[in-house]
Every structure is written in structure tokens, then in C-alpha cells.
C-alpha atoms as a PDB file:
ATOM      1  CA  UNK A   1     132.270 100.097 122.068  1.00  0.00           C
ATOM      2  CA  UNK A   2     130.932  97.826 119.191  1.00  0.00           C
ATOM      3  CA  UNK A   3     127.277  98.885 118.464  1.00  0.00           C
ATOM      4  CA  UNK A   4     124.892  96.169 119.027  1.00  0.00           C
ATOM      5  CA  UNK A   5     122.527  95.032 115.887  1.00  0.00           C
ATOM      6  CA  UNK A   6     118.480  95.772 116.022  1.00  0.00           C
ATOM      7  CA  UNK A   7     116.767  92.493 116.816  1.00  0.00           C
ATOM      8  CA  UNK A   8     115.324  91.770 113.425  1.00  0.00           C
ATOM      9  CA  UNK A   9     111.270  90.895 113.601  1.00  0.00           C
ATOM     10  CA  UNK A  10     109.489  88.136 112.132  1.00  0.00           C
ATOM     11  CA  UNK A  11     106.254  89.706 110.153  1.00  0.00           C
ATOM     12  CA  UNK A  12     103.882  88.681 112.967  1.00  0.00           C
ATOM     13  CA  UNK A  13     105.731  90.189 115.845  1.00  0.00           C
ATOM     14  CA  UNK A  14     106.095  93.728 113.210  1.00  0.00           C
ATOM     15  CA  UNK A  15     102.297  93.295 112.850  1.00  0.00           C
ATOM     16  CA  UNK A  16     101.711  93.236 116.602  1.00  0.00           C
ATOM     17  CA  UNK A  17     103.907  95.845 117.281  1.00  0.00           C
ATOM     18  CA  UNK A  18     102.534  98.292 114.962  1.00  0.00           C
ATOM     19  CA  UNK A  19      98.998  97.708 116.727  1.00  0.00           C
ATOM     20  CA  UNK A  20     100.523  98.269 119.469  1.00  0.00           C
ATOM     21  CA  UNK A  21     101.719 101.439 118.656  1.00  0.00           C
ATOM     22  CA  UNK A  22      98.521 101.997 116.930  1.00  0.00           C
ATOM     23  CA  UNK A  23      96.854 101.365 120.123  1.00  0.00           C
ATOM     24  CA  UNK A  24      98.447 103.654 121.950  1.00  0.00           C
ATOM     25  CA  UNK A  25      98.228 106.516 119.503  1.00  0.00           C
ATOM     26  CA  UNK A  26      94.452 105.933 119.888  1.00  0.00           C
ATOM     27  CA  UNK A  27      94.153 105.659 123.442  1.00  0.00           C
ATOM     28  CA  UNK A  28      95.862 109.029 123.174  1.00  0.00           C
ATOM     29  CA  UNK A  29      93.536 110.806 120.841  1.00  0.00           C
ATOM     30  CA  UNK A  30      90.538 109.503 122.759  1.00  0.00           C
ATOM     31  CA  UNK A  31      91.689 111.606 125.631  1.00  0.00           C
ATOM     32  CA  UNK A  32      93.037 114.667 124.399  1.00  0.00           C
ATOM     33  CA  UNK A  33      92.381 114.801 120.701  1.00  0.00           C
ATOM     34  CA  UNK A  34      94.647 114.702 117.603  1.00  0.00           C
ATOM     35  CA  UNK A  35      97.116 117.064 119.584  1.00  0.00           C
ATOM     36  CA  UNK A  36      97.841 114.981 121.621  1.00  0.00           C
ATOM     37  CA  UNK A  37      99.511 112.465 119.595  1.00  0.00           C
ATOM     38  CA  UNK A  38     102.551 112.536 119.584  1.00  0.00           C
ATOM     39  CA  UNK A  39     105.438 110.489 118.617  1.00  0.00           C
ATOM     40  CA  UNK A  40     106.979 111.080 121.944  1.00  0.00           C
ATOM     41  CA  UNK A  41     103.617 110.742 123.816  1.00  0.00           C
ATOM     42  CA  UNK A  42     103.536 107.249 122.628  1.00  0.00           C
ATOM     43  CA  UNK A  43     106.651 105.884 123.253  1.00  0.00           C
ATOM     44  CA  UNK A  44     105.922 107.271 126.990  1.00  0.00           C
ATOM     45  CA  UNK A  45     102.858 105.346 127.009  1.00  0.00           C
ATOM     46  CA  UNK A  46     104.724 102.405 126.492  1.00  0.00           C
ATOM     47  CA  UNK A  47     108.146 102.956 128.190  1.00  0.00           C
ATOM     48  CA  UNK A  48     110.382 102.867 125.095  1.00  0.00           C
ATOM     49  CA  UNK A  49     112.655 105.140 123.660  1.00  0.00           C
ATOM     50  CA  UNK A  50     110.826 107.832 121.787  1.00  0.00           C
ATOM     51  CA  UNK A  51     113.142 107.221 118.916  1.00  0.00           C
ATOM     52  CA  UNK A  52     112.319 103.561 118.212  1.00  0.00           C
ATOM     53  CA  UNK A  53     108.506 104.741 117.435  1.00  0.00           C
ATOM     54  CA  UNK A  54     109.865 106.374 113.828  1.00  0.00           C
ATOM     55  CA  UNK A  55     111.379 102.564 113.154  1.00  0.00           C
ATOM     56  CA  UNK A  56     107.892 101.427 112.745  1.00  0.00           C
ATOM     57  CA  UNK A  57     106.344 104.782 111.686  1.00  0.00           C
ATOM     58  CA  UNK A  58     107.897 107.405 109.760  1.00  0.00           C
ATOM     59  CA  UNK A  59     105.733 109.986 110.377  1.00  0.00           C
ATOM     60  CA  UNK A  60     102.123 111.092 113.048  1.00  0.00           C
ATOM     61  CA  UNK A  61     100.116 110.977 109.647  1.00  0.00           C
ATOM     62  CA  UNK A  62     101.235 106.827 109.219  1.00  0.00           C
ATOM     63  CA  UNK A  63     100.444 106.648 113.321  1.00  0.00           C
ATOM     64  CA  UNK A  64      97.224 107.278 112.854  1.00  0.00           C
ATOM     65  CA  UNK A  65      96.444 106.552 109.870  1.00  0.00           C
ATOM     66  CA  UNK A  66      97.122 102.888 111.631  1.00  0.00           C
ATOM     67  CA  UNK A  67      95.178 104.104 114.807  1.00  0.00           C
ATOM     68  CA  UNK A  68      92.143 104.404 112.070  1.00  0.00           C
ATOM     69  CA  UNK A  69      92.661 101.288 111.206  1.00  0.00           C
ATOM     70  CA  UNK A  70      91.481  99.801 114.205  1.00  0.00           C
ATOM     71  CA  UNK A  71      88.894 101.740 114.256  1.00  0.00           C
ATOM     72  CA  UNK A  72      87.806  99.898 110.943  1.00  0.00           C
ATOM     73  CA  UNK A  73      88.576  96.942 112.353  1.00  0.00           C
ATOM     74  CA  UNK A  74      86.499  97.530 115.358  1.00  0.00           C
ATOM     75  CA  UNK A  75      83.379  98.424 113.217  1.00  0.00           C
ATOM     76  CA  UNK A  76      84.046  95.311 110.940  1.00  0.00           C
ATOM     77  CA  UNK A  77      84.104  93.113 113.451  1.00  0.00           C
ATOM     78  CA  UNK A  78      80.966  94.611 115.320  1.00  0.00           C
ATOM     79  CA  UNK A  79      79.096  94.279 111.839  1.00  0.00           C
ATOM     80  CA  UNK A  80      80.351  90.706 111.135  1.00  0.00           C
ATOM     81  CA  UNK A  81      79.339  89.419 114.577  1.00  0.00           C
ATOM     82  CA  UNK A  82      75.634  91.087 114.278  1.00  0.00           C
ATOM     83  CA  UNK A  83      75.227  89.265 110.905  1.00  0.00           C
ATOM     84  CA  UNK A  84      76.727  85.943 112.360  1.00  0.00           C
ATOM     85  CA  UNK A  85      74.405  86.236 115.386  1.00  0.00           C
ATOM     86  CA  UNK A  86      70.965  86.634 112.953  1.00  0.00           C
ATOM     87  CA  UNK A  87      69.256  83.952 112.248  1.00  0.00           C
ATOM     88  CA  UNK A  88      67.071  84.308 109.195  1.00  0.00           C
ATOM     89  CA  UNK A  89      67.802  85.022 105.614  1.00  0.00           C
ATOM     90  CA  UNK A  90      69.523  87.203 103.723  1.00  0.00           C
ATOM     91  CA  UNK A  91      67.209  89.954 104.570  1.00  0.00           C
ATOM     92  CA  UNK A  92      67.322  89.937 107.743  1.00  0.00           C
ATOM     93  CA  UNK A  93      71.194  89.641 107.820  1.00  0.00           C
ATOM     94  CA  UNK A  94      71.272  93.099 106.200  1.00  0.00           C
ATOM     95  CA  UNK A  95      68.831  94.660 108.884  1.00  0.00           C
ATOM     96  CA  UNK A  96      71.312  93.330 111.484  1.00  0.00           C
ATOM     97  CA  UNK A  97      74.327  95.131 109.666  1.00  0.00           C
ATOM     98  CA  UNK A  98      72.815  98.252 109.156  1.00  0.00           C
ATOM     99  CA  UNK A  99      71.360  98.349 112.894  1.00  0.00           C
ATOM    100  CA  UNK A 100      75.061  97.442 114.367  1.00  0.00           C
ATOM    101  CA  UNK A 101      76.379  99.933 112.004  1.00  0.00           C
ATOM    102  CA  UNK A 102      74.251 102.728 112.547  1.00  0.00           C
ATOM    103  CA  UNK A 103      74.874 101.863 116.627  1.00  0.00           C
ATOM    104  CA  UNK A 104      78.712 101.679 116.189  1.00  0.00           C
ATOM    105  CA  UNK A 105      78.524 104.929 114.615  1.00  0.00           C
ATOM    106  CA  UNK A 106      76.592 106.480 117.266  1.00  0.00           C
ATOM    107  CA  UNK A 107      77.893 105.026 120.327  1.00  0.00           C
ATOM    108  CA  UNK A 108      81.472 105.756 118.857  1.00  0.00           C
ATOM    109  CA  UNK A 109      81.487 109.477 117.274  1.00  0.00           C
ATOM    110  CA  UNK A 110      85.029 110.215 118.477  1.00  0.00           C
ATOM    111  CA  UNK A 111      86.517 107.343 116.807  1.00  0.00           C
ATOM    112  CA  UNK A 112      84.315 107.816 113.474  1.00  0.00           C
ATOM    113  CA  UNK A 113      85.692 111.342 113.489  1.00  0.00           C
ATOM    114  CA  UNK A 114      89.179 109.967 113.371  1.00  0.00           C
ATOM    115  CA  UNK A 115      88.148 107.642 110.572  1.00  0.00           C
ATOM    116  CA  UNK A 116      86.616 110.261 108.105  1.00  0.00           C
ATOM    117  CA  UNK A 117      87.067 114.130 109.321  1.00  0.00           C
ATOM    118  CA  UNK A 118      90.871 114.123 109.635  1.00  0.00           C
ATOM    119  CA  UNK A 119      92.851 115.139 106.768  1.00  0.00           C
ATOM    120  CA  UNK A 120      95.767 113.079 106.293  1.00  0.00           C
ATOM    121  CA  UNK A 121      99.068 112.850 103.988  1.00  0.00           C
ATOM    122  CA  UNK A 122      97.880 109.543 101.061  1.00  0.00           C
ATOM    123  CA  UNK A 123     101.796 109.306 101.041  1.00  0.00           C
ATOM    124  CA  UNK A 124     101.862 108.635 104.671  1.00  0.00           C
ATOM    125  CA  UNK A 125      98.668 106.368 104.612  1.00  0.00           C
ATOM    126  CA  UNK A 126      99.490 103.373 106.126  1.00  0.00           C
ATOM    127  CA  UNK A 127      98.754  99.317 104.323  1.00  0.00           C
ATOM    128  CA  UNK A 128      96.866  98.354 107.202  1.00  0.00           C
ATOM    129  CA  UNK A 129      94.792 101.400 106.740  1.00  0.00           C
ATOM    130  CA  UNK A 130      94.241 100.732 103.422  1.00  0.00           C
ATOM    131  CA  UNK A 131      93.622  96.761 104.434  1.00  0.00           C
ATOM    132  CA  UNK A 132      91.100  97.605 106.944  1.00  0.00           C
ATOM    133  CA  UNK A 133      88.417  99.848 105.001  1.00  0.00           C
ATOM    134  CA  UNK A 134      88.979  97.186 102.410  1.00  0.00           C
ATOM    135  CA  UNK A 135      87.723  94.353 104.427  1.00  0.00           C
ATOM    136  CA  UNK A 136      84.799  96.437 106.080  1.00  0.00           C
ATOM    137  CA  UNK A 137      83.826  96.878 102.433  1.00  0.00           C
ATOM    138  CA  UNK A 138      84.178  93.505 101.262  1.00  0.00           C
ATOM    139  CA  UNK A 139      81.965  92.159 104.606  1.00  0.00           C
ATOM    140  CA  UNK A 140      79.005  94.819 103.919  1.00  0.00           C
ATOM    141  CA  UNK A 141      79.072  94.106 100.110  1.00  0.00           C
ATOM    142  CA  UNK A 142      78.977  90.241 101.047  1.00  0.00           C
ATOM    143  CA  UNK A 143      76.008  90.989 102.725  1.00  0.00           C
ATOM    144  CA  UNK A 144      74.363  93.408 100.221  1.00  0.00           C
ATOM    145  CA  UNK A 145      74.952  90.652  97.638  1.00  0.00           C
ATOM    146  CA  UNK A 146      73.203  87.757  99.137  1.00  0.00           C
ATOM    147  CA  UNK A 147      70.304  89.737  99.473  1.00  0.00           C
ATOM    148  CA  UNK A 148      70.041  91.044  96.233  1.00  0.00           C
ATOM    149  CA  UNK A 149      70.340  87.489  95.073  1.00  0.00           C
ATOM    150  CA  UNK A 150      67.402  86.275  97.732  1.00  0.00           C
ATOM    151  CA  UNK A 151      65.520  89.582  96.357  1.00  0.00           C
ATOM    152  CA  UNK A 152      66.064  88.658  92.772  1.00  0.00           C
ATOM    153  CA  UNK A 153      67.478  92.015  92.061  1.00  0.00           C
ATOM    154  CA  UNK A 154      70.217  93.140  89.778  1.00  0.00           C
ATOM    155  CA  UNK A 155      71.406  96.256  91.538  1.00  0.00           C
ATOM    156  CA  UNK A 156      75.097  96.908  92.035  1.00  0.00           C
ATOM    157  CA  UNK A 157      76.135  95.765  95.396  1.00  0.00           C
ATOM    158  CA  UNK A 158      78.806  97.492  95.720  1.00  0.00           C
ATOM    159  CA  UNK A 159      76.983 100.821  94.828  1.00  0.00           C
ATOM    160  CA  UNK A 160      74.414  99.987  97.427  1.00  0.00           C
ATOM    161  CA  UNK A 161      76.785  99.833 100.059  1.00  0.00           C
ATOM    162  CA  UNK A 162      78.159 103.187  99.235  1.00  0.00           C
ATOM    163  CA  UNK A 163      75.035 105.039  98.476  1.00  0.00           C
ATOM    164  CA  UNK A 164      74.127 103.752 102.320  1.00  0.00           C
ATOM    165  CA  UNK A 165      77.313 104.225 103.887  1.00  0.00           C
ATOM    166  CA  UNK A 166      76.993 107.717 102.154  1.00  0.00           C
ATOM    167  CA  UNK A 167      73.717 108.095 103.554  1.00  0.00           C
ATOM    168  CA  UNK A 168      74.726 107.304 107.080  1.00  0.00           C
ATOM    169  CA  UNK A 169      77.720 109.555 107.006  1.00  0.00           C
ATOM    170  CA  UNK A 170      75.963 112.416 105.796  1.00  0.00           C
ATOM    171  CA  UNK A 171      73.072 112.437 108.532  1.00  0.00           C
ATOM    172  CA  UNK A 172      75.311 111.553 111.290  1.00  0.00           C
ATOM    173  CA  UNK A 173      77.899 114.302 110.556  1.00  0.00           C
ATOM    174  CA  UNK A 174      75.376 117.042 109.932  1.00  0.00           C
ATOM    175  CA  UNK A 175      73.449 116.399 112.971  1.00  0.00           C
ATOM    176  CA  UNK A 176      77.139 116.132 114.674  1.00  0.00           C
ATOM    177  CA  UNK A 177      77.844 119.206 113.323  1.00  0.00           C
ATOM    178  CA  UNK A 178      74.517 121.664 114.035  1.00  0.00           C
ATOM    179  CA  UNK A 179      73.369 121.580 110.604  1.00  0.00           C
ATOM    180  CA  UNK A 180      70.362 120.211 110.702  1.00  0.00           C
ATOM    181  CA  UNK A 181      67.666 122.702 111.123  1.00  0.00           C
ATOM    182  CA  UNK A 182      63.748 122.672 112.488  1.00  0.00           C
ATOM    183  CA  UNK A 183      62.808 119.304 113.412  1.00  0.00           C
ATOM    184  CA  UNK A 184      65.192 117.046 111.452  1.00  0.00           C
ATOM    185  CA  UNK A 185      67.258 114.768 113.317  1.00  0.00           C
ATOM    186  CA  UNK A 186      69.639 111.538 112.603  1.00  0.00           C
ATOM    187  CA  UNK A 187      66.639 109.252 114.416  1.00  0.00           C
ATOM    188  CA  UNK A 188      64.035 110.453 111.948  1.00  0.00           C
ATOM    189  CA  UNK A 189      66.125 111.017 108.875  1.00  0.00           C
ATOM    190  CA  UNK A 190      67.868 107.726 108.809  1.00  0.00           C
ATOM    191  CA  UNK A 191      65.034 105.243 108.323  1.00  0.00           C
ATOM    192  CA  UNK A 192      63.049 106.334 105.671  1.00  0.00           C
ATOM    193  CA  UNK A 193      66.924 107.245 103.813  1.00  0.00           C
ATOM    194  CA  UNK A 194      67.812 103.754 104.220  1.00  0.00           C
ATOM    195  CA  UNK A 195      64.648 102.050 103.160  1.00  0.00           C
ATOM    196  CA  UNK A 196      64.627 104.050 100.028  1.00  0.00           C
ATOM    197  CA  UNK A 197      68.079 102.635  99.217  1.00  0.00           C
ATOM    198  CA  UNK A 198      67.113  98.918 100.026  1.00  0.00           C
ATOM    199  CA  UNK A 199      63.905  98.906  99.352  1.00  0.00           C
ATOM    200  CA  UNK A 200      63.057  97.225 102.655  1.00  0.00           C
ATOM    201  CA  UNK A 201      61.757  97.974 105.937  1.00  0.00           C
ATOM    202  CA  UNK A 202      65.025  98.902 108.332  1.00  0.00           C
ATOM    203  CA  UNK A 203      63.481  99.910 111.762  1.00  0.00           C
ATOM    204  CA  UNK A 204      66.159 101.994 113.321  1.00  0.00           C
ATOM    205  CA  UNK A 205      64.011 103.392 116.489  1.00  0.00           C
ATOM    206  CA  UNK A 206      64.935 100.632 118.822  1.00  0.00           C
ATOM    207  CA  UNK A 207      68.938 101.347 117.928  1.00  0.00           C
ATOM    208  CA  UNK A 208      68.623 104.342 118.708  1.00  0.00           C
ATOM    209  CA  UNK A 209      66.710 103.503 122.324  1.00  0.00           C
ATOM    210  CA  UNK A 210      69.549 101.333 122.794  1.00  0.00           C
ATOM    211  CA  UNK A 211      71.975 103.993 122.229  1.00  0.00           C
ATOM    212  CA  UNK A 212      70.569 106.412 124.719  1.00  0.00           C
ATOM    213  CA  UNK A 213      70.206 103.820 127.378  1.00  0.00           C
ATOM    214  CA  UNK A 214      73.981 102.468 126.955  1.00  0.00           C
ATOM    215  CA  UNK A 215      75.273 106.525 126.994  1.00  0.00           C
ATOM    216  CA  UNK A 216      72.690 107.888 129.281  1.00  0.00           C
ATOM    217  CA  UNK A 217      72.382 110.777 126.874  1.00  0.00           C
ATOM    218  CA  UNK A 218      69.991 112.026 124.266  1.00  0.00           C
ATOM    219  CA  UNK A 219      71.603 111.618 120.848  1.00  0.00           C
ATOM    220  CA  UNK A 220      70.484 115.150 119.394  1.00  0.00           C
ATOM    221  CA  UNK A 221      71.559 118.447 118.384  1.00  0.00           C
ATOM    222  CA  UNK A 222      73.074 118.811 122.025  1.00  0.00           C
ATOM    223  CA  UNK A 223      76.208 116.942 120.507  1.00  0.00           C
ATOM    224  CA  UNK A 224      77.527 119.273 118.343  1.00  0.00           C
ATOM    225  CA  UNK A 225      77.458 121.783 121.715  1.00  0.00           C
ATOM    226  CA  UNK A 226      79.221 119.552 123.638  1.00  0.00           C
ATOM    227  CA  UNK A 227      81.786 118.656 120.989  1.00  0.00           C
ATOM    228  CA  UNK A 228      82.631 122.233 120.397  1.00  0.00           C
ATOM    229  CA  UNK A 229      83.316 122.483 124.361  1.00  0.00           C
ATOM    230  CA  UNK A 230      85.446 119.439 124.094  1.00  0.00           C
ATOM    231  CA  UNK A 231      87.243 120.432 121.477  1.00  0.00           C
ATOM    232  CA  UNK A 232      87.809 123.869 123.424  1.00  0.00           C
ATOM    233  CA  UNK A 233      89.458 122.334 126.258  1.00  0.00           C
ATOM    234  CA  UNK A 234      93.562 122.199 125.932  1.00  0.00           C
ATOM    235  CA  UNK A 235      94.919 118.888 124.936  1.00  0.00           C
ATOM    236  CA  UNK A 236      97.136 117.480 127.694  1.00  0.00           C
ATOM    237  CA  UNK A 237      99.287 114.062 126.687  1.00  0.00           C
ATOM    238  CA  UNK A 238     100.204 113.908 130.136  1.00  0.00           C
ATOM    239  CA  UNK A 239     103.729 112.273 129.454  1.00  0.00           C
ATOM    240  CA  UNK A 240     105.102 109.253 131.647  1.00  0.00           C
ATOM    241  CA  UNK A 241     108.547 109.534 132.753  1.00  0.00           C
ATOM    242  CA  UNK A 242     110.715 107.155 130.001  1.00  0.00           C
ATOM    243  CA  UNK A 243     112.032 104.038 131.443  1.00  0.00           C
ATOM    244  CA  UNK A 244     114.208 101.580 129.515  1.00  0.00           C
ATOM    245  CA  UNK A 245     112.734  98.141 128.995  1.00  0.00           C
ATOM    246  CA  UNK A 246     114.407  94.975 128.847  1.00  0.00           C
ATOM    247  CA  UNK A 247     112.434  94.649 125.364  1.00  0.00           C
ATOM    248  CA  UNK A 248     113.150  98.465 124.018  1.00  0.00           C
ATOM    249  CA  UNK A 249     115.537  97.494 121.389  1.00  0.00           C
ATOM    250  CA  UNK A 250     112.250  95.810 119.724  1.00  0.00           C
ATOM    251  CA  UNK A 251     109.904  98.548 120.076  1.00  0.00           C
ATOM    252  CA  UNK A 252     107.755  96.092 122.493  1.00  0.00           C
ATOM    253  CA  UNK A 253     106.457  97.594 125.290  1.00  0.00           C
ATOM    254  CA  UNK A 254     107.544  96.722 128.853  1.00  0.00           C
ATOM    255  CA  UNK A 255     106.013  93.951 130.717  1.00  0.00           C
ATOM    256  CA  UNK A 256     104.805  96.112 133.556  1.00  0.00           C
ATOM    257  CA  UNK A 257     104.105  98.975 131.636  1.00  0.00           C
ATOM    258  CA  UNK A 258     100.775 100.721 130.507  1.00  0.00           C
ATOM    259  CA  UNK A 259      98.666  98.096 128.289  1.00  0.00           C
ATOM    260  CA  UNK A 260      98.107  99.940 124.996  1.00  0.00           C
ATOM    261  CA  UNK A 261      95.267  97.589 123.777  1.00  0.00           C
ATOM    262  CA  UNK A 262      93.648  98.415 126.454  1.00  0.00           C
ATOM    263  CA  UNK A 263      92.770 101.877 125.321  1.00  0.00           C
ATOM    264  CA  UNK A 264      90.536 103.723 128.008  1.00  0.00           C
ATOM    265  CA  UNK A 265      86.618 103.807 127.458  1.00  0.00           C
ATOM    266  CA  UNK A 266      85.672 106.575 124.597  1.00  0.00           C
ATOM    267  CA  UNK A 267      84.634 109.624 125.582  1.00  0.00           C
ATOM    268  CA  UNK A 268      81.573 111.390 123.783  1.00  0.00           C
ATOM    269  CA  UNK A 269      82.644 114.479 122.236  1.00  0.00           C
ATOM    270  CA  UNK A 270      86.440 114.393 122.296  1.00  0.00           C
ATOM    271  CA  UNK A 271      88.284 114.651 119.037  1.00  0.00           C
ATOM    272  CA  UNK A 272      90.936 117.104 117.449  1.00  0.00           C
ATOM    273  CA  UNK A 273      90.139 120.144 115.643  1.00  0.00           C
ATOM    274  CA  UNK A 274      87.283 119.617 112.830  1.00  0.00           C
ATOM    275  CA  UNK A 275      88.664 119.537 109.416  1.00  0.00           C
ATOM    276  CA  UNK A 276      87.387 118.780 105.953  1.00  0.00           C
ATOM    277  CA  UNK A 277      85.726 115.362 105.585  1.00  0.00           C
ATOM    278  CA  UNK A 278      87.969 112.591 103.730  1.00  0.00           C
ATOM    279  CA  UNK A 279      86.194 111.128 101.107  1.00  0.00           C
ATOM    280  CA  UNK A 280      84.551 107.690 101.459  1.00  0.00           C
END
């Protein structure tokens, strides 16, 4: 028997493939954690061969290192359509991207945790991973720099928008964590951090109302208990029996298979095992 050729991809349908894949890894981690990504686990989630998932990804680490990608992608693009929806100047602009970021980061913690507390190989990093935190940079420091020019200032913009990001991280993962003792929390700590920064008034309290009312939870020190439970429960991928797909030779999932971009809503509180925090 003569061995049939893989179909060869043009760069778009590789591109949509690999968020597919991505997709699915993600969809995966949002209900059972890093363990339960698997390379197997995700060709089962979308009916292919579980081989064909190391033609697009050599390794987990490059899986979701593209799974974090979309998560960059997803705050991006909540940022960018917060700033496009102000009207105002440049001032205001920056109020709206610091609200929708702060809110993004809240309303999301199990995908942030993905994008900063998992270690993960540099070797294995993936381009698009590398592509997305770029452009999430490049939007907020577009931002930073038009008010600094409205403002007349001469501050670094791009240092700006790390000292804040900084500043956001920091509070939200401590209070995530525990770590913040007596009565600091993330909804007093954050303002007056972020107005010391910009030098402008950023009120944060009706975020953070916001917030509460969309998860019909209190966002304080009760999350790191409830992570720590979460992250006590076993993982469970809950594998699919494989089926072979019309499309398999391609990596593309079947037609009336699971939906990977339609990853599941996220849960509050389920991630993989803590590690050290990536730096920023």
C-alpha cells in the first residue's frame, strides 16, 4: 500500500488550526486544571488522531503556551473595545483601559493564572505567544502615550504601563493568594496604587460593583480558600471516544464534533497547581 501524502496547509488554515488546538487545550484547563491537558485529551476533544496534535505542537509546554495566547488576545481585545467605546480625550481613554483591565483580571482569575503563574519551557514558547503579549503591550502603551502627550508630560510610556501592569499583578495575586493581611484588600489597594502611577483620578469602586454583581460573589480573601479547594479536587479530562474524521489527515476537527472555540464558561477558582510567577 502506497502511503498517502499530508495535505499541505496554506498559512491561514495552519493559523486556524493551531487556535483551534489552542482552544481546546484551554477549554480543558478551565475544567480540570493544567493536568488535564493533555496531548491526547485534545485530540479527543476534537475527534482526531491523537498523533496529528504533535504536527502542530511539539510539545504540552508550546500547547499552552498558545492556549495563553488567547488569553492575551482576549484581554487585548476587551481593553481595545473599552477605549474605542469612550468618548472623551486621552484621559479618559486611559480610565477606560485600566477599568476593563482591572475587570478582565478579576472576572477571569483562572485564565490570568495560566497567563503569568505557570512555569513554562522559553524553548517551547510558542510565536503566537510571544505575538500576543506583544500587541497587548503595544495597545496599552498607545494609550499611555496619547495621554502623556494631552498631559504634557515626558514620562516613559512604556515604563508606565509596566509599573501599572506591575501594580495590578501584584495586588491581585497577593489577595489571590491569602497574603494580604488586616484590612487590605485588591478594592482598596488598587486605586490609590494606580493614581500614584498616573497621576490621575482612576475610580475603581464601581468595577469592582460590577464584578460582584456579574459573579454573584464577593471578590475577597474568600478566593484564595476556594482556589485551594479547587485545586484539591482530582483533575478529570474526561476523554471522548476517538473517531476518525473525514478532515483528520489536516488536524481539523470534525464537522459534528465538539466546537473548541467554544470553550465552556470559566470557572472561578480552577487552575493547576500554583507555581512560581513568570515574569512580566
Amino acid at each position: 500500500m502506497i502511503a498517502m501524502p499530508m495535505p499541505t496547509l496554506s498559512d491561514q488554515e495552519l493559523v486556524e488550526t493551531r487556535r483551534d488546538y489552542a482552544a481546546a487545550a484551554l477549554a480543558l484547563y478551565r475544567e480540570g486544571g493544567v493536568r488535564a491537558v493533555t496531548m491526547r485529551a485534545v485530540a479527543d476533544r476534537l475527534s482526531v488522531s491523537h498523533t496529528l496534535v504533535y504536527r502542530y505542537f511539539s510539545s504540552k509546554s508550546g500547547l499552552l503556551a498558545s492556549a495563553r495566547a488567547l488569553c492575551f488576545d482576549a484581554l487585548r481585545e476587551t481593553i481595545r473595545d473599552a477605549v474605542t467605546a469612550t468618548r472623551g480625550n486621552a484621559e479618559a481613554k486611559l480610565v477606560a483601559l485600566i477599568q476593563a483591565d482591572v475587570a478582565w483580571t478579576l472576572s477571569n482569575l483562572a485564565d490570568y493564572r495560566l497567563m503569568f503563574m505557570v512555569e513554562h519551557d522559553p524553548v517551547a514558547t510558542a510565536p503566537d505567544f510571544d505575538a500576543a503579549r506583544q500587541r497587548l503591550g503595544e495597545t496599552c502603551i498607545e494609550v499611555i502615550s496619547a495621554y502623556l502627550a494631552e498631559a504634557g508630560r515626558d514620562d516613559d510610556p512604556a515604563m508606565l504601563c509596566n509599573l501599572g501592569w506591575a501594580g495590578i499583578h501584584g495586588v491581585v495575586m497577593l489577595e489571590d493568594a491569602g497574603h494580604l493581611t488586616g484590612e487590605a484588600s485588591a478594592e482598596c489597594m488598587l486605586q490609590p496604587m494606580l493614581q500614584s502611577v498616573y497621576r490621575m483620578k482612576i475610580p475603581l469602586k464601581p468595577v469592582f460593583a460590577r464584578v460582584r454583581a456579574a459573579s454573584g460573589q464577593d471578590i475577597s480573601k474568600n478566593q484564595s480558600t476556594d482556589n485551594k479547594a479547587a485545586r484539591a479536587t482530582p483533575a478529570r479530562t474526561g476523554k471522548a471516544k476517538a473517531t476518525k474524521a473525514n478532515g483528520a489527515a489536516t488536524g481539523r476537527r470534525k464537522q459534528d464534533g465538539p466546537k473548541a472555540q467554544g470553550a465552556p464558561p470559566r470557572r472561578r477558582g480552577i487552575s493547576g497547581r500554583r507555581r512560581s510567577a513568570a515574569d512580566l
